[in-house]
N, C-alpha and C. Protein backbone atom coordinates (compact mmCIF):
# COMPACT_ATOMS: atom_id res chain seq x y z
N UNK A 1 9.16 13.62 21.83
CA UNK A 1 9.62 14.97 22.01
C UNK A 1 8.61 15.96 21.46
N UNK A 2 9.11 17.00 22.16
CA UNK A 2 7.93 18.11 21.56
C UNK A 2 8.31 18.75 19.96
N UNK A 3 7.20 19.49 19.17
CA UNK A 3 7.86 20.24 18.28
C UNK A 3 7.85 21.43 18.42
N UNK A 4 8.77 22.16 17.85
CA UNK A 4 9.12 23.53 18.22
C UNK A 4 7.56 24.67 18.02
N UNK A 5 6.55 23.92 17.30
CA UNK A 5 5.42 25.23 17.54
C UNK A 5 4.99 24.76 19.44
N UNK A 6 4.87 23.49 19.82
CA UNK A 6 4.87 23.07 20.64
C UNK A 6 5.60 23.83 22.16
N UNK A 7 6.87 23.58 21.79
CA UNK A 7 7.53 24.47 22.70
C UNK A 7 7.68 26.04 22.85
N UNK A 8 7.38 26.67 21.81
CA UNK A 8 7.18 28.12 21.60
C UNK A 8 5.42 27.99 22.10
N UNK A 9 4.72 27.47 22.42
CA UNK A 9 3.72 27.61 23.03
C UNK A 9 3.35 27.51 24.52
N UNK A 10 4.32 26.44 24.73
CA UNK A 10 4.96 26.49 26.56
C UNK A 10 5.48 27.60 26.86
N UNK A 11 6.28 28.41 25.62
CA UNK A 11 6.91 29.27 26.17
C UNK A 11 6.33 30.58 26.43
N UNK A 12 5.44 30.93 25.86
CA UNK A 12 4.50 32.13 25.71
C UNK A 12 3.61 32.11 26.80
N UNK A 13 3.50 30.96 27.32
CA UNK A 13 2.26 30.58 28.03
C UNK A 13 3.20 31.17 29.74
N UNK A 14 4.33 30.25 29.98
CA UNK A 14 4.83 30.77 30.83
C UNK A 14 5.12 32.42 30.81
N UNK A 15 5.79 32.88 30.22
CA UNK A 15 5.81 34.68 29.90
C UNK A 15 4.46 35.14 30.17
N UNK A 16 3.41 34.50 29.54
CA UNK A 16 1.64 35.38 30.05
C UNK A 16 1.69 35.28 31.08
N UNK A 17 2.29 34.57 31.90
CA UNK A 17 1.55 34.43 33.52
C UNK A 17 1.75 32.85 33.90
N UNK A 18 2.60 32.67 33.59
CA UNK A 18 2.81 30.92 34.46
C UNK A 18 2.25 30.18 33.86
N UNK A 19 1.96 28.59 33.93
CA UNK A 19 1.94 27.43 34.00
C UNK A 19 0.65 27.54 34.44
N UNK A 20 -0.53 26.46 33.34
CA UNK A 20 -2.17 26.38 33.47
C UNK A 20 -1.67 25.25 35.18
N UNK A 21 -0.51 24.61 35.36
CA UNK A 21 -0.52 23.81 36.20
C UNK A 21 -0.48 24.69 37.22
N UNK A 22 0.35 25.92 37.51
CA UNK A 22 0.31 27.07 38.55
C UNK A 22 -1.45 27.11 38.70
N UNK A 23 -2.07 27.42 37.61
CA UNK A 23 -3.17 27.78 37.79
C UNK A 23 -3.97 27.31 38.59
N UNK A 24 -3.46 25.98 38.19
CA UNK A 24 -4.68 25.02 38.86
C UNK A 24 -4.55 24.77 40.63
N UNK A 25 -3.64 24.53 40.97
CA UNK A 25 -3.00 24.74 42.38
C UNK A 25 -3.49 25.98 42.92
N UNK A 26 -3.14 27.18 42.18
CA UNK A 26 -4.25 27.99 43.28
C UNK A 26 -4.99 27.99 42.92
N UNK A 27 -5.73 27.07 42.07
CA UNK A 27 -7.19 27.57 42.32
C UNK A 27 -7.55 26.44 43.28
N UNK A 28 -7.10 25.05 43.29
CA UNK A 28 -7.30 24.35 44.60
C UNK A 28 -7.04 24.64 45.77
N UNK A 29 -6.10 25.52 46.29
CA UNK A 29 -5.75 26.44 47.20
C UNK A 29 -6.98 27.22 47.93
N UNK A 30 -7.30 28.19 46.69
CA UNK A 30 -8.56 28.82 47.01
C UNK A 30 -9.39 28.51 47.22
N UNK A 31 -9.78 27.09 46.77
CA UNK A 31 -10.81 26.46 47.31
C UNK A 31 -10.82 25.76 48.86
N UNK A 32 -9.37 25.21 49.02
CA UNK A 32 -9.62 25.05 50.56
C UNK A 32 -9.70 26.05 50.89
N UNK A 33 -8.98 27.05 51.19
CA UNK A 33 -9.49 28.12 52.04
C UNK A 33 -10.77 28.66 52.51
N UNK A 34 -11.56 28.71 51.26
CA UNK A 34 -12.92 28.77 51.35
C UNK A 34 -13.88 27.86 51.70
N UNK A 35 -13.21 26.28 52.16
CA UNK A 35 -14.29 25.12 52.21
C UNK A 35 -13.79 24.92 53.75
N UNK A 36 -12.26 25.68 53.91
CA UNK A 36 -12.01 24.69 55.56
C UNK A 36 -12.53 25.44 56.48
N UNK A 37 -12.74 26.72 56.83
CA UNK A 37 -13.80 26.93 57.94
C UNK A 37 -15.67 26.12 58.48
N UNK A 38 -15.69 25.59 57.03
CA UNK A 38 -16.72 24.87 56.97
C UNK A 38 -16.84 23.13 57.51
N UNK A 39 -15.72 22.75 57.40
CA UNK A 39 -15.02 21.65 57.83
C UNK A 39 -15.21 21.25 59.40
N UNK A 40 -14.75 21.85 60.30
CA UNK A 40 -15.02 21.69 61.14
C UNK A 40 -16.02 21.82 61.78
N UNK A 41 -16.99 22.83 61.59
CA UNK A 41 -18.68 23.35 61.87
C UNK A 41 -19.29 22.36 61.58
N UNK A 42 -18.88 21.04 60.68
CA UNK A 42 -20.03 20.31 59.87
C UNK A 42 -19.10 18.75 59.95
N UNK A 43 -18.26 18.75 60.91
CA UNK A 43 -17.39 17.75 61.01
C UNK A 43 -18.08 16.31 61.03
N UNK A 44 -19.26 16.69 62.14
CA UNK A 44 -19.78 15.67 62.55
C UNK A 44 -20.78 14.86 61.57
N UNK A 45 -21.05 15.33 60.55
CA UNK A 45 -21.97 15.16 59.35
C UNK A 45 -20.85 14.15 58.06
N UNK A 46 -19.72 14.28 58.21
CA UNK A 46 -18.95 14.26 57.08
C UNK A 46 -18.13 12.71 57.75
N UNK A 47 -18.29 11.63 56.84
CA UNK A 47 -17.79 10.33 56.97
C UNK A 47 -16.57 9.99 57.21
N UNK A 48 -15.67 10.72 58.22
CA UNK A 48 -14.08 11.20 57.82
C UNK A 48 -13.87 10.29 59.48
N UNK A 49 -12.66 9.35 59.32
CA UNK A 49 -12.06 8.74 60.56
C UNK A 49 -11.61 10.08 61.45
N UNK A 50 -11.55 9.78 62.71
CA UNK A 50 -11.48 10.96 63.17
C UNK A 50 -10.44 9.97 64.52
C-alpha cells in the first residue's frame, strides 16, 4: 500500500494537470500524428507485412 505522503502526491499531481500517464499518451499521440503522413510516402522502404 501506499503512504499517505505518497498519496497526497498522486493527489496534487492529478489537480496540476493530470496523470504523468495522461502525459505520456499524448505525447505518443503527437507523435503519430506527426510520423503517419510519413508512413505511407516511405511505405515501401519500411519492413512492415503488407
Amino acid at each position: 500500500m501506499m503512504d499517505k505522503k505518497e498519496l497526497n502526491m498522486m493527489e496534487m499531481d492529478m489537480v496540476a494537470g493530470g496523470s504523468w500517464l495522461d502525459d505520456l499518451i499524448d505525447f505518443g499521440q503527437d507523435a503519430v500524428k506527426e510520423i503517419a503522413p510519413y508512413i505511407e510516402e516511405y511505405q515501401e522502404y519500411l519492413p512492415l507485412p503488407r
